[in-house]
C-alpha atoms as a PDB file:
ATOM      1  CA  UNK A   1     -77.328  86.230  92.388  1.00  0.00           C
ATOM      2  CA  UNK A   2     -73.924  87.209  93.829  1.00  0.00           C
ATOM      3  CA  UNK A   3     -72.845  88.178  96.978  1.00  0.00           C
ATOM      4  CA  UNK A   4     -75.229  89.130  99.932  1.00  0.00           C
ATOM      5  CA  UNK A   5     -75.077  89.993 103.085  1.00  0.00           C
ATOM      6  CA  UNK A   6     -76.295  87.685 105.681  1.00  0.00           C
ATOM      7  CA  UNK A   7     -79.440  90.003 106.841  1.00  0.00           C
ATOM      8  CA  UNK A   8     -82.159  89.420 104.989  1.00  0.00           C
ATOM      9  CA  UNK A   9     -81.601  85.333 104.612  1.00  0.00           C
ATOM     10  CA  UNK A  10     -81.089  85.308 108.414  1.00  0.00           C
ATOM     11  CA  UNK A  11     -84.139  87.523 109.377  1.00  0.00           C
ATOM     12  CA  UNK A  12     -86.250  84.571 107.172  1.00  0.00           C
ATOM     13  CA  UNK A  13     -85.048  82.279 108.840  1.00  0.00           C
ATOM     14  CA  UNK A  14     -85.791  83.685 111.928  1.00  0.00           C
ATOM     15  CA  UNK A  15     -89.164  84.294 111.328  1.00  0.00           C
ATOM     16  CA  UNK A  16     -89.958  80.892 109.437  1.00  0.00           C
ATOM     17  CA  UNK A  17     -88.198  78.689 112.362  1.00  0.00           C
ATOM     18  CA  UNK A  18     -85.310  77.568 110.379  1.00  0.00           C
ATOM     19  CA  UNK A  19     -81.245  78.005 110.489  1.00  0.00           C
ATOM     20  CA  UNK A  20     -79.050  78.971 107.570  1.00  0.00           C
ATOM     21  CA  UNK A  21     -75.393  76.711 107.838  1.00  0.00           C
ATOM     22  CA  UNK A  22     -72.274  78.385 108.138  1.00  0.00           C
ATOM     23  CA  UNK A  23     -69.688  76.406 106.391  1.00  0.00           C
ATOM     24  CA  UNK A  24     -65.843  77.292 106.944  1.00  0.00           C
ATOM     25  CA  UNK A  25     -63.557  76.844 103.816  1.00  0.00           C
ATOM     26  CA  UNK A  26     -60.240  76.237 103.720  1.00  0.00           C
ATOM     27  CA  UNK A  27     -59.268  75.615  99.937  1.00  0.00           C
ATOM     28  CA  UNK A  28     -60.859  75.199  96.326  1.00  0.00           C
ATOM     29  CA  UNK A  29     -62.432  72.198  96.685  1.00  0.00           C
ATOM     30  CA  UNK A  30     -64.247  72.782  99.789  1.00  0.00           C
ATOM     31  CA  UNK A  31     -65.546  76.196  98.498  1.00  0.00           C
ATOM     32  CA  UNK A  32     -66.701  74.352  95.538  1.00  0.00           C
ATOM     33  CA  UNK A  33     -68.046  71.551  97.117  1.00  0.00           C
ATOM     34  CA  UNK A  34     -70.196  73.968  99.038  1.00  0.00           C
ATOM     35  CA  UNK A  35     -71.716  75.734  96.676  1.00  0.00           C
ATOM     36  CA  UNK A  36     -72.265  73.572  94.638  1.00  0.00           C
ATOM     37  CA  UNK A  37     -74.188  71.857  97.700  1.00  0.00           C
ATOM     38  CA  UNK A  38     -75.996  74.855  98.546  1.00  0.00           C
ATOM     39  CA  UNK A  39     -77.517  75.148  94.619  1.00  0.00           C
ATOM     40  CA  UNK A  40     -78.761  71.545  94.817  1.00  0.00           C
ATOM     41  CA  UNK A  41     -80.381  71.355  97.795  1.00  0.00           C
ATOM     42  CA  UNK A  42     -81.730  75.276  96.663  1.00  0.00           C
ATOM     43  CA  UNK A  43     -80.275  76.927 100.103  1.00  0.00           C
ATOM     44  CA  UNK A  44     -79.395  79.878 101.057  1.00  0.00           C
ATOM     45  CA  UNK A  45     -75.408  79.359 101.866  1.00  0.00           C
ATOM     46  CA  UNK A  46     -73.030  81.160 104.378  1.00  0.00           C
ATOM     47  CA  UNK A  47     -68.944  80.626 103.488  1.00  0.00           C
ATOM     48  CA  UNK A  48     -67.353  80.912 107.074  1.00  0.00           C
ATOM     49  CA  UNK A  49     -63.916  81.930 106.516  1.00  0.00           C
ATOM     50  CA  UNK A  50     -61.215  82.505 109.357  1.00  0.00           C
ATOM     51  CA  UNK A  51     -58.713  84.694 109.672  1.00  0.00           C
ATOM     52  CA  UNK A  52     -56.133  81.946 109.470  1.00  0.00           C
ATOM     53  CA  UNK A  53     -57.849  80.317 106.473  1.00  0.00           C
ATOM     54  CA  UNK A  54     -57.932  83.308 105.157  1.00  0.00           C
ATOM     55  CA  UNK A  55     -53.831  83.604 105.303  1.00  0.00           C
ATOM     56  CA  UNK A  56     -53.939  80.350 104.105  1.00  0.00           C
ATOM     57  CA  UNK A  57     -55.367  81.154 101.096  1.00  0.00           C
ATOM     58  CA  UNK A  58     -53.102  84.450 100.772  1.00  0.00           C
ATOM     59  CA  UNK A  59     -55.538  86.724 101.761  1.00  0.00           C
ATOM     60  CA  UNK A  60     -59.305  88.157 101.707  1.00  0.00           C
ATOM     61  CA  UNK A  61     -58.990  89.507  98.815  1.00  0.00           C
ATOM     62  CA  UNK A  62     -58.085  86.174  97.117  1.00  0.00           C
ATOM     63  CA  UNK A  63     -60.890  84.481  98.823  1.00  0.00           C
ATOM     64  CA  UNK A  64     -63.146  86.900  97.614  1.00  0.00           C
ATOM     65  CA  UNK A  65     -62.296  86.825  94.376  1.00  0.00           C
ATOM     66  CA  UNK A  66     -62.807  82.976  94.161  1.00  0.00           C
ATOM     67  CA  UNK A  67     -65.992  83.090  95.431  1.00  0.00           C
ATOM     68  CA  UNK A  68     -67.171  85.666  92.747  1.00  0.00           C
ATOM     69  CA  UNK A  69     -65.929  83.353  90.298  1.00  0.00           C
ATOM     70  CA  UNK A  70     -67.329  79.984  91.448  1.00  0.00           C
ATOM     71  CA  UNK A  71     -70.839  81.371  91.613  1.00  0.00           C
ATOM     72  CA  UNK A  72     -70.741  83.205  88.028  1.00  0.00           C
ATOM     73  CA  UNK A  73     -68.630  79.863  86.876  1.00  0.00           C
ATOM     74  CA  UNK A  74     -70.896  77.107  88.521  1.00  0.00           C
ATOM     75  CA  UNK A  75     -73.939  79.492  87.636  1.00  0.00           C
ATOM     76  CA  UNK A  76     -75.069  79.372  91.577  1.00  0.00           C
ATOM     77  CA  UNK A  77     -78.264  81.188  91.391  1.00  0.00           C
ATOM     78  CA  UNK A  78     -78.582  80.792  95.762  1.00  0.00           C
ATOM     79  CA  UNK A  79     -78.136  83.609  97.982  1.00  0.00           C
ATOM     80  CA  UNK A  80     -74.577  83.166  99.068  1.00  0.00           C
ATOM     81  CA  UNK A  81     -72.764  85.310 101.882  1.00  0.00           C
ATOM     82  CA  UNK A  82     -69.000  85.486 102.488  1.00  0.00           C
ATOM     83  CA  UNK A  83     -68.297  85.940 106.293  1.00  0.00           C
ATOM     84  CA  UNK A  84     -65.608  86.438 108.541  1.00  0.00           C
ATOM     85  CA  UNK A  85     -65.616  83.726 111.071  1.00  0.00           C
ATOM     86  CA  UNK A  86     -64.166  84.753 115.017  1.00  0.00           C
ATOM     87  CA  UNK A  87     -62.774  87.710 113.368  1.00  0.00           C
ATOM     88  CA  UNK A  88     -60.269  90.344 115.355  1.00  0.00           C
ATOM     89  CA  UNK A  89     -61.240  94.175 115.149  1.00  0.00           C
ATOM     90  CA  UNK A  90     -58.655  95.112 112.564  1.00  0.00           C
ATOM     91  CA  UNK A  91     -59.348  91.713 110.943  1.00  0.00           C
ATOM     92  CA  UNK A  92     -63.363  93.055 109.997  1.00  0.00           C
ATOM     93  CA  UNK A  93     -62.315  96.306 108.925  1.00  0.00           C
ATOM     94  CA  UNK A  94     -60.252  94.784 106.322  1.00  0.00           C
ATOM     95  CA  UNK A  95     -62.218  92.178 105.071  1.00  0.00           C
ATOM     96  CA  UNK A  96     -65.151  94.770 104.475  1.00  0.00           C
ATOM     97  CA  UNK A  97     -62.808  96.575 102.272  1.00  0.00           C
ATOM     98  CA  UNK A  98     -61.730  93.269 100.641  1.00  0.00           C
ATOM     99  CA  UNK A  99     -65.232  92.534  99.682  1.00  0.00           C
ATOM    100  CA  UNK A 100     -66.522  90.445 101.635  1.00  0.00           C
ATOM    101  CA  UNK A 101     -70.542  90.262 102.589  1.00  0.00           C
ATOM    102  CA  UNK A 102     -70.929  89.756 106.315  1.00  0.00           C
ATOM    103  CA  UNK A 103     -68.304  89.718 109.368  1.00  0.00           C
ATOM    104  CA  UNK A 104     -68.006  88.887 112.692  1.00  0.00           C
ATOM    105  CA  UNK A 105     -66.212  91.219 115.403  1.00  0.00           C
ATOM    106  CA  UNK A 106     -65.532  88.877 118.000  1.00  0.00           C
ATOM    107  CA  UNK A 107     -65.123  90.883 121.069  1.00  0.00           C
ATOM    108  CA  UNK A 108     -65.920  87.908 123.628  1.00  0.00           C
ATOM    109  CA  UNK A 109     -62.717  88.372 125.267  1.00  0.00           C
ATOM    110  CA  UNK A 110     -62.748  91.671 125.995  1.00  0.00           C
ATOM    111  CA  UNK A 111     -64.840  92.614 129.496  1.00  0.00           C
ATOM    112  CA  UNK A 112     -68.270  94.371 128.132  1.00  0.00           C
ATOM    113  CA  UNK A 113     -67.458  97.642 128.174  1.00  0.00           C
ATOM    114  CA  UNK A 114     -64.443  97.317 125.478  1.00  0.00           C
ATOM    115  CA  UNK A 115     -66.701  94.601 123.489  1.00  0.00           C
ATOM    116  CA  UNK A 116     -69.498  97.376 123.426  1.00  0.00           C
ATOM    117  CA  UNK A 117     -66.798  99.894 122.020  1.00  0.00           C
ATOM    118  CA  UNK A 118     -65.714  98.028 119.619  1.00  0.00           C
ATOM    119  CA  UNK A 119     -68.486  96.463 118.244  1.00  0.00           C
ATOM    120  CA  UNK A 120     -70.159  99.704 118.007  1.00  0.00           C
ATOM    121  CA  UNK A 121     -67.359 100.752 115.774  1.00  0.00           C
ATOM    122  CA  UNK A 122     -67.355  97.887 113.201  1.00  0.00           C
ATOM    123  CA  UNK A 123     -71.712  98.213 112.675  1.00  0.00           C
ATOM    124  CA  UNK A 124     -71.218 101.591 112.351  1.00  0.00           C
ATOM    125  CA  UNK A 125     -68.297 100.913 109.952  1.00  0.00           C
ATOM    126  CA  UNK A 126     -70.257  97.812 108.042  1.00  0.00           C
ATOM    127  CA  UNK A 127     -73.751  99.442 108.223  1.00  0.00           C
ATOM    128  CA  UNK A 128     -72.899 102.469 105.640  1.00  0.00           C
ATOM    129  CA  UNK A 129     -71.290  99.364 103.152  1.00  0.00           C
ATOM    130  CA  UNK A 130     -74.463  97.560 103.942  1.00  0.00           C
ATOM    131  CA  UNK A 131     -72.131  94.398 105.345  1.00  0.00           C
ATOM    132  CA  UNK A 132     -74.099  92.259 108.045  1.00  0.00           C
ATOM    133  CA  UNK A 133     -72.265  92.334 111.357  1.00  0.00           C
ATOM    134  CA  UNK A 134     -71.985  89.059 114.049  1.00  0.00           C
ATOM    135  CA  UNK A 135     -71.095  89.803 117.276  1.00  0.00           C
ATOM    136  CA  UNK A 136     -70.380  87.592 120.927  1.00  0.00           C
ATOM    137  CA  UNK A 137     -71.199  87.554 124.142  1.00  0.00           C
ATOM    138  CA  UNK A 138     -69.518  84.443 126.399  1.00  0.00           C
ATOM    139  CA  UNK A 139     -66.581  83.057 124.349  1.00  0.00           C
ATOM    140  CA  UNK A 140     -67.447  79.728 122.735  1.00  0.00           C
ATOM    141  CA  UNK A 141     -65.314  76.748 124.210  1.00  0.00           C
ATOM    142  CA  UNK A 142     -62.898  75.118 123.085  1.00  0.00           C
ATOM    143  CA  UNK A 143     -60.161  76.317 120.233  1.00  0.00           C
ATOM    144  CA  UNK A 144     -60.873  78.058 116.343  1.00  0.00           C
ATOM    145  CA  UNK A 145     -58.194  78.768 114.720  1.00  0.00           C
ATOM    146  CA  UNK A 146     -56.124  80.199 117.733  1.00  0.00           C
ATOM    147  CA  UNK A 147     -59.122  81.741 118.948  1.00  0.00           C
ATOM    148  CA  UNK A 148     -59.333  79.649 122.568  1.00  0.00           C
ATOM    149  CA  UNK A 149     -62.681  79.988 124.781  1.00  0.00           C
ATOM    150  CA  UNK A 150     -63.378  79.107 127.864  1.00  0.00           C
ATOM    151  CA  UNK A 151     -66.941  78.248 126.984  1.00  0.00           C
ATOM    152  CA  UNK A 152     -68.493  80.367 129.196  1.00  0.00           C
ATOM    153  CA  UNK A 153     -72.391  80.950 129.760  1.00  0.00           C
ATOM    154  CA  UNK A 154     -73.746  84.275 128.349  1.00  0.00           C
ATOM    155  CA  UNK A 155     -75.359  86.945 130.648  1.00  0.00           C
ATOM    156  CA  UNK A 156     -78.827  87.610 128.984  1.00  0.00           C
ATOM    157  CA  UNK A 157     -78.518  91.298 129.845  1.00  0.00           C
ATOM    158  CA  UNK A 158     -75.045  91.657 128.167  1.00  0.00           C
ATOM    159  CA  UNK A 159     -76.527  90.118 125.293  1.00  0.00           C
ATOM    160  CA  UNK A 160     -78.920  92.550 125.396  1.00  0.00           C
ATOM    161  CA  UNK A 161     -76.744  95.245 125.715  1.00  0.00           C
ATOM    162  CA  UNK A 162     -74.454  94.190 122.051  1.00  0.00           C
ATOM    163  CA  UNK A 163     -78.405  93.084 120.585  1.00  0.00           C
ATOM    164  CA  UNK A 164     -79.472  96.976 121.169  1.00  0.00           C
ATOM    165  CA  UNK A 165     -76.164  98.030 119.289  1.00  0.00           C
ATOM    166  CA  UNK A 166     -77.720  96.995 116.115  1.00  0.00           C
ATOM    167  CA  UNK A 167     -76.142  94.004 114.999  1.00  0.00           C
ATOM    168  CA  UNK A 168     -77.695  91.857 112.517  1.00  0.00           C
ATOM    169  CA  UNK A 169     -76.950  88.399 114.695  1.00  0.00           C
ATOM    170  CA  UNK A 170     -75.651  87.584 118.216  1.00  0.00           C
ATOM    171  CA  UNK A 171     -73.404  84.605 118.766  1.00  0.00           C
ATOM    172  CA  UNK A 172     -74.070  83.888 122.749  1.00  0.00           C
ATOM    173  CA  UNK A 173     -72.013  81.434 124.878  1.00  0.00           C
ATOM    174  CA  UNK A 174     -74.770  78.435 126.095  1.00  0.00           C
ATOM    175  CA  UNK A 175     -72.040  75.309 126.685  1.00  0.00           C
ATOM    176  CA  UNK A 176     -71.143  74.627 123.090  1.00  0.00           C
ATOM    177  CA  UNK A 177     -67.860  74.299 121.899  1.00  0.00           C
ATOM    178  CA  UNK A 178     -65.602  73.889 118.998  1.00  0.00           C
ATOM    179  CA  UNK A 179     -63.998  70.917 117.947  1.00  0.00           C
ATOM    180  CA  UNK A 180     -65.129  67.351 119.405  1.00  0.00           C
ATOM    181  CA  UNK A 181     -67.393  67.335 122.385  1.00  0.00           C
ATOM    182  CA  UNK A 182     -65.815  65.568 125.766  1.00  0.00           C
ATOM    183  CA  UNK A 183     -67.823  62.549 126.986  1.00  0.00           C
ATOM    184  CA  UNK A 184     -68.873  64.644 130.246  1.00  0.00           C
ATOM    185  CA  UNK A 185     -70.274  67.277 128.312  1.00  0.00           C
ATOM    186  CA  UNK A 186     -73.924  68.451 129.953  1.00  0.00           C
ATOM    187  CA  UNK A 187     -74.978  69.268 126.535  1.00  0.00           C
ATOM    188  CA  UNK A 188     -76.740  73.344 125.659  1.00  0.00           C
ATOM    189  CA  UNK A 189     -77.598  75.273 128.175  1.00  0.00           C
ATOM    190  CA  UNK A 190     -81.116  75.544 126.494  1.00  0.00           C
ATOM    191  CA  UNK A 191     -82.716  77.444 129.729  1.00  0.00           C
ATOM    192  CA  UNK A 192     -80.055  80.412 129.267  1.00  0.00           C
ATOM    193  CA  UNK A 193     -80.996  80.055 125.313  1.00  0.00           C
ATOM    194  CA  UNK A 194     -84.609  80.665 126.157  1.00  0.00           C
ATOM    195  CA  UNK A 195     -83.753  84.162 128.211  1.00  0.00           C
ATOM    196  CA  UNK A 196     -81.325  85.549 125.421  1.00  0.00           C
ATOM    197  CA  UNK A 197     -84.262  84.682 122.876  1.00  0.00           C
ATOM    198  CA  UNK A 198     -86.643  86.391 125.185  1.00  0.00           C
ATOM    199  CA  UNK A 199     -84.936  89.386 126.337  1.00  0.00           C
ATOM    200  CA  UNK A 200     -83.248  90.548 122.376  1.00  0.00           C
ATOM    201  CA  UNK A 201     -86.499  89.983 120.396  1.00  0.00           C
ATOM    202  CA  UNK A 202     -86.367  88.829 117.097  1.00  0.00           C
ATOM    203  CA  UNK A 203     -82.727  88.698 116.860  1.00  0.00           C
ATOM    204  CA  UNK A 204     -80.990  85.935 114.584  1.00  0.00           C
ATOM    205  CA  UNK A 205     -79.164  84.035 117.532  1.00  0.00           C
ATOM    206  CA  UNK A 206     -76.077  81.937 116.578  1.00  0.00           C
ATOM    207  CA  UNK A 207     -74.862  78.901 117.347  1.00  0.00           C
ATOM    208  CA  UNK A 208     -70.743  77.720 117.104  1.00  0.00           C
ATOM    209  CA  UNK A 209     -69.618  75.009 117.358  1.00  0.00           C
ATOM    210  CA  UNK A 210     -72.705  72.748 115.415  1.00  0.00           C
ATOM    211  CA  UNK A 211     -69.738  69.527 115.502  1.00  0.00           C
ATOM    212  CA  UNK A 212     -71.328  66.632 118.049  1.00  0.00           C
ATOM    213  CA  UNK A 213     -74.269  68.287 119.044  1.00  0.00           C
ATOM    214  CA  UNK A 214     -77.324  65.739 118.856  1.00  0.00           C
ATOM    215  CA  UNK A 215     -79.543  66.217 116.376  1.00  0.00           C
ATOM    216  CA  UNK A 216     -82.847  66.872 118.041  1.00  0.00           C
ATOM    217  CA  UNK A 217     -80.702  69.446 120.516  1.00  0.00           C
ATOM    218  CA  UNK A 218     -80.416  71.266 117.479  1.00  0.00           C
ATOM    219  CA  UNK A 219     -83.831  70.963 116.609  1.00  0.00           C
ATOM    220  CA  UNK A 220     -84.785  72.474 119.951  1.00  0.00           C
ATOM    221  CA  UNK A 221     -82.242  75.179 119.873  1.00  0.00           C
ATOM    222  CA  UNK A 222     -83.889  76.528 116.352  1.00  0.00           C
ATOM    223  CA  UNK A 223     -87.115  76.394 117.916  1.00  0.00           C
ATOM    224  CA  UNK A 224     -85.366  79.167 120.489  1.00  0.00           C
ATOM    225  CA  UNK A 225     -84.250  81.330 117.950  1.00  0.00           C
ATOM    226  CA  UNK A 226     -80.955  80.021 116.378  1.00  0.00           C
ATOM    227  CA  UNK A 227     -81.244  81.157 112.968  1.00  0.00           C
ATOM    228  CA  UNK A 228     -77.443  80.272 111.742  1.00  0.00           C
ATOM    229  CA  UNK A 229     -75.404  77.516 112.770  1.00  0.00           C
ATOM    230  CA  UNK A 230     -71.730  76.792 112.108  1.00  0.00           C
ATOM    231  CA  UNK A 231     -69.926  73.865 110.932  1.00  0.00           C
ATOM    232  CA  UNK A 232     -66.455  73.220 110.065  1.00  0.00           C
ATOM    233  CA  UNK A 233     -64.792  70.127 112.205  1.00  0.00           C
ATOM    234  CA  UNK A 234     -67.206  67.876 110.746  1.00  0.00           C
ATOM    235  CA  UNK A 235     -66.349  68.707 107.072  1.00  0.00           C
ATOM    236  CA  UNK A 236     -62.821  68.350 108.436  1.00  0.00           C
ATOM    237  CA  UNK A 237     -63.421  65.039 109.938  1.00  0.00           C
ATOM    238  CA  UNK A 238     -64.849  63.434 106.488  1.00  0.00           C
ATOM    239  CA  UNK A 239     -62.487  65.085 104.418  1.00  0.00           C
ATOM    240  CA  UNK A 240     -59.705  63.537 106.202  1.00  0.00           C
ATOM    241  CA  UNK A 241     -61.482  60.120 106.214  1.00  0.00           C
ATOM    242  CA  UNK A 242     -61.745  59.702 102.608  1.00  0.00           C
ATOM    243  CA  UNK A 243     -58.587  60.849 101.764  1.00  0.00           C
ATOM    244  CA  UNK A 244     -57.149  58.542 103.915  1.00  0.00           C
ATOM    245  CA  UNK A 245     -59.002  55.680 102.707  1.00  0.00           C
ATOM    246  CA  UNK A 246     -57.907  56.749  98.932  1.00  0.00           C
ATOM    247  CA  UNK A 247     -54.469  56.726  99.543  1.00  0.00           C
ATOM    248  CA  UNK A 248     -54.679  53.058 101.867  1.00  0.00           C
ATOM    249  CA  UNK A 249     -56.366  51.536  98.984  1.00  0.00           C
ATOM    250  CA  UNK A 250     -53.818  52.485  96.568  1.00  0.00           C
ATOM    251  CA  UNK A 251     -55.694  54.381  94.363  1.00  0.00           C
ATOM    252  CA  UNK A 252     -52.679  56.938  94.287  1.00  0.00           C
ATOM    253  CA  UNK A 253     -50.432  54.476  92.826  1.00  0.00           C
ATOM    254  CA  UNK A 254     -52.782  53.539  89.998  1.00  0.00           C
ATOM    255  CA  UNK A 255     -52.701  55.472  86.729  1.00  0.00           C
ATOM    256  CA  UNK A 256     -52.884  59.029  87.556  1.00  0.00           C
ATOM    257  CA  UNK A 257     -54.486  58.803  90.718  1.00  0.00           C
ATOM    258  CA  UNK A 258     -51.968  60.605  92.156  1.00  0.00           C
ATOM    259  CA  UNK A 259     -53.286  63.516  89.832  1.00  0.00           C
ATOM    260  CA  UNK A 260     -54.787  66.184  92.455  1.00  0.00           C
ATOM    261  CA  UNK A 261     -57.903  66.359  90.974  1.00  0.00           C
ATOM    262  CA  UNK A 262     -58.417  62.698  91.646  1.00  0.00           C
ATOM    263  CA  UNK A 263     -57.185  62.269  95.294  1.00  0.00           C
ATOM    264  CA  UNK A 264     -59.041  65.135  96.424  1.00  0.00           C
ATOM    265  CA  UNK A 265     -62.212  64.119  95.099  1.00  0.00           C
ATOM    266  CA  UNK A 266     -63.341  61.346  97.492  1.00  0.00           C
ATOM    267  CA  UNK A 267     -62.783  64.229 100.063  1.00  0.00           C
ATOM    268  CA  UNK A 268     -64.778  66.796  98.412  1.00  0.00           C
ATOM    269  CA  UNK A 269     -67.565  64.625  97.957  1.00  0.00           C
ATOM    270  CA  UNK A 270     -67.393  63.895 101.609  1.00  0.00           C
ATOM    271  CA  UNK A 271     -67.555  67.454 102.023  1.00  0.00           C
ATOM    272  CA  UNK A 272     -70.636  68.257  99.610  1.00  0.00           C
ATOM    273  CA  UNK A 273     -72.376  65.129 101.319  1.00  0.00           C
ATOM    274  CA  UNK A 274     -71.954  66.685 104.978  1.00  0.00           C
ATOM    275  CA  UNK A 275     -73.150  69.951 104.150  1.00  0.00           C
ATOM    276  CA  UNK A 276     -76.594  68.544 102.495  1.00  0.00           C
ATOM    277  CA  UNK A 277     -77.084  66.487 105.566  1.00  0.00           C
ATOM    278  CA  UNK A 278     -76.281  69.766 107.566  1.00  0.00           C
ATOM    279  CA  UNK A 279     -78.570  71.884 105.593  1.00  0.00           C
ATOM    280  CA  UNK A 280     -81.623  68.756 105.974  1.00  0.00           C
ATOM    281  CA  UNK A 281     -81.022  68.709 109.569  1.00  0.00           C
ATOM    282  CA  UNK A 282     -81.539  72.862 109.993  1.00  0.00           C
ATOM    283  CA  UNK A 283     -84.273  73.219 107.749  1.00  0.00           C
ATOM    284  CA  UNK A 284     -82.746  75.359 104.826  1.00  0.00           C
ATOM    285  CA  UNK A 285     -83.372  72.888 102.133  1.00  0.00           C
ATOM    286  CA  UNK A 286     -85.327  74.560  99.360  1.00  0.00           C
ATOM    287  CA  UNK A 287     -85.699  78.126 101.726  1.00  0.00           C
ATOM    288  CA  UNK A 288     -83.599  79.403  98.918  1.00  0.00           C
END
């Protein structure tokens, strides 16, 4: 199928009470391990990709690139979207000319009148290349990637506000954070879910931050119009696991296992495991 932008699989999604996964990659294997997921378990796929993953993996343009290949290589027949996860003004502009499918302007920091400006600007920019535009309202707690939020509550009427810019999805601010969850957490601030949903329609909500949220939580937050969820520190979690585990057992001391291929494997699994149990949780499974 090729690349997409995130529109029409979200809108679905919406509409049938179910959430497409965002899943960050960082490298080959997880990219890979993904897809390859995604065509299995017949969902429709989103590759979250940061700025600083991006970097990592010497630029959009490379990422892109890989992508293309993977699904004409691995013969992924899914709708697949490549988008740019917390993403910086200038950031969006140039991954739209890089290639990729969907972005996010993340203009949470900004007070509302600059994130208005500026959001404006990118789905006016992304609309004519028919990319699929994210935006925020109440930064997401905790730390992506540099990115550090306060994890604020959204205001239902500024979400309204970026909703009415024409944005294909709004990423809102209801308690959740990145990374691991504290023990005190109070958990989503469902109520505050139930007024964004209410007062911006049929607009694809988002929610960051999927890591440690319990499962029926998630369940309930779909119900309210979450239509795309993101994961990344759990991937990271198992990946580091079973690579650990490899190289305590030994295994990279026996024959080749110290061959690449092989000591990232038990990692990559982890990875491909994790993302069907993410995609059976939200309801994608066989939506494809």
């Amino acid at each position: 199928m090729g690349l997409v932008s995130a529109k029409e699989m979200l809108e679905t999604a919406r509409k049938e009470g179910y959430a497409v996964g965002q899943f960050n990659i960082n490298n080959l294997e997880w990219t890979k391990a993904i897809l390859q997921a995604a065509e299995d378990a017949k969902s429709p796929v989103i590759l979250g990709v940061s700025e600083g993953a991006a970097k990592y993996m010497t630029g959009f343009s490379t990422v892109v690139g890989m992508v293309k290949g993977m699904i004409e290589n691995l013969n992924i027949s899914v709708p697949v979207a490549i988008h740019l996860d917390h993403g910086t003004y200038e950031g969006a502009k140039k991954c739209i000319e890089a290639g990729f499918s969907s972005v996010m302007f993340d203009g949470s920091h900004y007070d509302i009148e600059e994130n208005i400006a500026k959001t404006k600007d990118i789905v006016a920019y992304a609309k004519e290349r028919g990319i699929s535009v994210e935006a925020e309202v109440g930064s997401i707690g905790g730390e992506e990637d540099g990115v550090v939020g306060a994890g604020e509550v959204a205001d239902p009427k500024e979400c309204k506000m970026i909703a009415d810019l024409g944005v294909t999805m709004l990423a809102a601010g209801i308690g959740n954070i990145h990374g691991a969850y504290p023990d005190n957490w109070q958990g989503l601030r469902l109520d505050v879910l139930k007024e964004i949903q209410d007062i911006t329609g049929k607009m694809p909500l988002v929610l960051h931050g999927g890591t440690g949220i319990p499962d029926q939580m998630v369940r309930d937050a779909i119900t309210l119009g979450v239509s795309k969820i993101n994961v990344n520190t759990e991937c990271q979690w198992v990946f580091a696991e079973k690579t650990r585990e490899y190289i305590e057992a030994g295994k990279d001391k026996v024959g080749k296992g110290f061959d690449p291929r092989k000591l990232l494997a038990p990692g990559t699994k982890a990875v491909y495991d994790k993302t069907i149990e993410k995609m059976t949780l939200f309801g994608s499974v066989n939506k494809a």
